[in-house]
Protein backbone atom coordinates (compact mmCIF):
# COMPACT_ATOMS: atom_id res chain seq x y z
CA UNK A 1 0.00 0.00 0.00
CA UNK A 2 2.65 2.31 0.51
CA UNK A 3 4.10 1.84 -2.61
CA UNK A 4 0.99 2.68 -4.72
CA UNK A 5 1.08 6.25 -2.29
CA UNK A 6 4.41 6.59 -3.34
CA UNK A 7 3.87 6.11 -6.85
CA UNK A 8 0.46 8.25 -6.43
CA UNK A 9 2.62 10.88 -5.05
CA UNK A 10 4.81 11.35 -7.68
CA UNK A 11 2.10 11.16 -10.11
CA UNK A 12 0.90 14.31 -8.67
CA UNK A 13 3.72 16.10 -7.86
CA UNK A 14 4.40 16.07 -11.79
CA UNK A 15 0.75 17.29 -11.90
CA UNK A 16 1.12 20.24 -9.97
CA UNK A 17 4.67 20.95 -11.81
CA UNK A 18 3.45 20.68 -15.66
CA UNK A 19 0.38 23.21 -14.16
CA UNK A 20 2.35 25.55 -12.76
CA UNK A 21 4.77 26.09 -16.00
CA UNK A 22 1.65 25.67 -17.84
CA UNK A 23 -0.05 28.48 -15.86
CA UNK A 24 3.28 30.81 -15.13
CA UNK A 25 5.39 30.00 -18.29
CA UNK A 26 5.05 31.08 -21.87
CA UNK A 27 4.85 28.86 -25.04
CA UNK A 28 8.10 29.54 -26.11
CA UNK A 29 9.69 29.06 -22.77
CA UNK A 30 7.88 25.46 -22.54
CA UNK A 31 9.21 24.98 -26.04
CA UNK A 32 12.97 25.85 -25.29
CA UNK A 33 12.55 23.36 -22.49
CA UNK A 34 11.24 20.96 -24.48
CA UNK A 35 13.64 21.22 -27.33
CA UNK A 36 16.45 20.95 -24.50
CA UNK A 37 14.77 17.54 -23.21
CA UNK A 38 14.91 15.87 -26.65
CA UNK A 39 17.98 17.33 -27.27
CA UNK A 40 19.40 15.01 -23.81
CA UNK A 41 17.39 11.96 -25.11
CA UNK A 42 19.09 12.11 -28.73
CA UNK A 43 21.72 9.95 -29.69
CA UNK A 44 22.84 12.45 -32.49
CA UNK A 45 23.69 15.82 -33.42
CA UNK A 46 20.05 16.58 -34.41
CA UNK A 47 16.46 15.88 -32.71
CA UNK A 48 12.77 15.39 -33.03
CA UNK A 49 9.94 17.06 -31.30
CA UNK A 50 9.03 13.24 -30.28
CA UNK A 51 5.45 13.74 -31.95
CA UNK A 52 3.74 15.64 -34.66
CA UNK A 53 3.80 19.20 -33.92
CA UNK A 54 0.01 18.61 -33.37
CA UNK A 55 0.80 16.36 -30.23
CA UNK A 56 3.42 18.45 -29.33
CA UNK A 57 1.45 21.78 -29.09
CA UNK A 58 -0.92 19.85 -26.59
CA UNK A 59 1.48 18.08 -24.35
CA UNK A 60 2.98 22.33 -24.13
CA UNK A 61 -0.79 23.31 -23.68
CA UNK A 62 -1.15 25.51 -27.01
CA UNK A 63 -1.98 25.22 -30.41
CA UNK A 64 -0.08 23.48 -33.50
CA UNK A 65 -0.32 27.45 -35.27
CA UNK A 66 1.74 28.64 -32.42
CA UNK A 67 4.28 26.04 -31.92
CA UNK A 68 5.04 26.33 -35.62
CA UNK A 69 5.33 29.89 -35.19
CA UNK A 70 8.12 29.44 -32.34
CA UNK A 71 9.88 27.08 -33.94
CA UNK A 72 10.13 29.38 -36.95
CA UNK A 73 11.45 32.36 -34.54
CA UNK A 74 13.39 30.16 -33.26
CA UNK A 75 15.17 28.86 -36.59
CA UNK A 76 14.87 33.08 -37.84
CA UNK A 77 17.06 34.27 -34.51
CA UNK A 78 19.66 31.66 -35.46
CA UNK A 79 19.02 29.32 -32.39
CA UNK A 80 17.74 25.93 -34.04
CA UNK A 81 18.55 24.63 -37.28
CA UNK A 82 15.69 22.44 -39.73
CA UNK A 83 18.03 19.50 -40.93
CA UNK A 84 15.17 17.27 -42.27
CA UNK A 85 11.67 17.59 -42.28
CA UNK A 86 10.59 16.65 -38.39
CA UNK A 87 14.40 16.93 -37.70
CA UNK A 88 16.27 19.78 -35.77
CA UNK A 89 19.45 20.94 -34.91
CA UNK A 90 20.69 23.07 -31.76
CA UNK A 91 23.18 25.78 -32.94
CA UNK A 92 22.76 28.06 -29.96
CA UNK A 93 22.15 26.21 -26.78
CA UNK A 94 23.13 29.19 -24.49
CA UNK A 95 20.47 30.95 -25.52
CA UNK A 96 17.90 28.23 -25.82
CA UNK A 97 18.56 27.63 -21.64
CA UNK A 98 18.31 31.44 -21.31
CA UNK A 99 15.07 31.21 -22.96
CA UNK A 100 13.69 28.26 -20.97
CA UNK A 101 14.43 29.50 -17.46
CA UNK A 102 12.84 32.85 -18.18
């Protein structure tokens, strides 16, 4: 029994995390984040969003319209790279942290 507390714990701890960024945090500071996160699960130089920008937009609590946006200002102010389609490279990562702990 305690370990099902434990685990239902955690489980809202996260909760009360993704709401709070959700609630304080703007889409292209949840975006930097995010873009940092698959950047640490990638194997190579380049990354995925891990989901159609449709999905993606959701899990960061906006719209597809306005993640596609960001990701363009982001690729316009030199900070990401497109390398493929559904494929993107970090070329300022400085930045991108300065961006996500905003």
């Amino acid at each position: 029994m305690s370990a099902l507390l434990e685990v239902l714990a955690d489980r809202v701890r996260g909760l009360a995390s993704s709401l709070e960024s959700l609630a304080t945090r703007t889409v292209r500071c949840r975006l930097a984040a995010h873009l940092l996160t698959r950047s640490t699960l990638s194997t190579s130089s380049t990354l995925t969003l891990g989901g159609t920008q449709q999905e993606v937009a959701e899990e960061l609590g906006t719209v597809r319209e306005v993640l596609a946006r960001e990701l363009a200002a982001f690729r316009h102010d030199g900070i990401i790279e497109t390398t493929a389609p559904g494929r993107y490279r970090i070329l300022d990562e400085a930045e991108l942290v300065r961006i996500a702990t905003l």
